[in-house]
Protein backbone atom coordinates (compact mmCIF):
# COMPACT_ATOMS: atom_id res chain seq x y z
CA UNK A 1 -20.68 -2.88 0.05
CA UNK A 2 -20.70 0.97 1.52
CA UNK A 3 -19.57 3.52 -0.57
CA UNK A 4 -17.38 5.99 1.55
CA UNK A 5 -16.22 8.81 -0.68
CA UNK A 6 -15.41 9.21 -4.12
CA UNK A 7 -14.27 5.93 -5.65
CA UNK A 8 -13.54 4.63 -2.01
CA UNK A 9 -15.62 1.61 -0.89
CA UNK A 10 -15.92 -0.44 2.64
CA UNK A 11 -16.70 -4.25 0.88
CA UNK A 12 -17.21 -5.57 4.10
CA UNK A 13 -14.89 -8.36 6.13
CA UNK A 14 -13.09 -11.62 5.80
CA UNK A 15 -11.61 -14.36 8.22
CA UNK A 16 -8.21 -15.16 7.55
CA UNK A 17 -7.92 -19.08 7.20
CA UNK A 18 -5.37 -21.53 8.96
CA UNK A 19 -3.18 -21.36 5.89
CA UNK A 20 -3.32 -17.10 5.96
CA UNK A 21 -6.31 -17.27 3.12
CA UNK A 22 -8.68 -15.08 2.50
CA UNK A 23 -11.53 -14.52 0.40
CA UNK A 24 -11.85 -11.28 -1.61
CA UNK A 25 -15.73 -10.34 -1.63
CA UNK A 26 -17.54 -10.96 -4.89
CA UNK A 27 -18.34 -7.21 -5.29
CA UNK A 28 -14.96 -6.49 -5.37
CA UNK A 29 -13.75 -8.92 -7.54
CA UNK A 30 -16.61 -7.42 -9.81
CA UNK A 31 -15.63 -4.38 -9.87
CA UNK A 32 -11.89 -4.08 -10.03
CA UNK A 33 -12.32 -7.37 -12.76
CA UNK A 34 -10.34 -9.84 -10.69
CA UNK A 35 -10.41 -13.50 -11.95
CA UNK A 36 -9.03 -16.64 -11.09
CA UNK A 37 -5.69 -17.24 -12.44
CA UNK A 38 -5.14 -13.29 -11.83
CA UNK A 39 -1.38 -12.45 -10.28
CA UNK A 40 -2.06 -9.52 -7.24
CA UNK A 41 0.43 -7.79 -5.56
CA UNK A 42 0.29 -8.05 -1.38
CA UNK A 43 1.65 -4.64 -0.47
CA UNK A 44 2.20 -3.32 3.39
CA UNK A 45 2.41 -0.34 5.38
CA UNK A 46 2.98 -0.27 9.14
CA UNK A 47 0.86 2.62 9.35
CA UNK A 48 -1.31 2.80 6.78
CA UNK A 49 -2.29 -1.33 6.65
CA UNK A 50 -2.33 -3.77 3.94
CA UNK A 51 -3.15 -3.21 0.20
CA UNK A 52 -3.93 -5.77 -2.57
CA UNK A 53 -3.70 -5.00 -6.54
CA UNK A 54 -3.81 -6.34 -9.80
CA UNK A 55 0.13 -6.68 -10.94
CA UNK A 56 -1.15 -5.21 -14.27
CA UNK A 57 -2.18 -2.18 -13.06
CA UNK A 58 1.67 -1.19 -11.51
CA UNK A 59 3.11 -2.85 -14.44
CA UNK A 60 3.05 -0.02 -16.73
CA UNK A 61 4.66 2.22 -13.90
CA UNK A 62 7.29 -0.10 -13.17
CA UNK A 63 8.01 -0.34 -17.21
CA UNK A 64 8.06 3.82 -17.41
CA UNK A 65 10.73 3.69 -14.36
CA UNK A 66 12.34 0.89 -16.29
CA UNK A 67 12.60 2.86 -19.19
CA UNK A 68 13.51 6.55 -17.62
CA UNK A 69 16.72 7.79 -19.12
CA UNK A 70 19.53 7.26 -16.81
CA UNK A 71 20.52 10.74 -16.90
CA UNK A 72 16.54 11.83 -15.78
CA UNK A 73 16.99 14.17 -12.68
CA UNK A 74 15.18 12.61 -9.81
CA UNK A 75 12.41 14.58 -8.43
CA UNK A 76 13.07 16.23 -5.46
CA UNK A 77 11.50 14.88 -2.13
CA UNK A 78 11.77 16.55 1.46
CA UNK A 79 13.43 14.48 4.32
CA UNK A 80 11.37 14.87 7.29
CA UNK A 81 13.08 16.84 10.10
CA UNK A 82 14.01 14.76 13.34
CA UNK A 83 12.28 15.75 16.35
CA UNK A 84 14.21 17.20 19.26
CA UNK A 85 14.83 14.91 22.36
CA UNK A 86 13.90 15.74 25.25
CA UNK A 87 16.37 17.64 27.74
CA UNK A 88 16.65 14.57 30.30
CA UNK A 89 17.21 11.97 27.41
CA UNK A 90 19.62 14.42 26.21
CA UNK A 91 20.95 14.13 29.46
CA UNK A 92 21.03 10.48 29.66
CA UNK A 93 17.77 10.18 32.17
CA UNK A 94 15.03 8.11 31.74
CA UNK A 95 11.91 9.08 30.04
């Protein structure tokens, strides 16, 4: 295990088996208290890659966005702005 920043860790590598299994290093395990029996959540990102947690640790933010008033105003978020096109695609030409 290599420690790569503040409460950021490398715990090394796995092989993915025939059936998509993998092993989650011991140190790991250890220190984010994962046992057998233990229900994780297999979240994805495109960009970002794949992350695994606990399904207790999101469980108390789902229940608060469960529980939100209906009438709560939603935060405000910023839609990223579209890029311009080119002039030829604009144009119909290849790029």
């Amino acid at each position: 295990m290599a420690k790569i920043g503040k409460d950021k860790f490398i715990f090394g590598t796995v092989k993915v088996g025939e059936r998509g299994q993998i092993v989650i290093p011991k140190e790991a395990r250890e220190m984010f208290k994962i046992n057998p029996g233990d229900t994780l959540i297999v979240m994805g990102d495109l960009n970002k890659g794949i992350a695994i947690a606990k399904i207790e640790k999101l469980k108390g933010f789902a229940m608060k966005i469960l529980a939100a008033p209906e009438e709560a105003p939603l935060e405000p978020f910023e839609v990223p702005e579209e890029k311009e096109e080119k002039d030829d695609k604009k144009q119909g030409g290849k790029f």
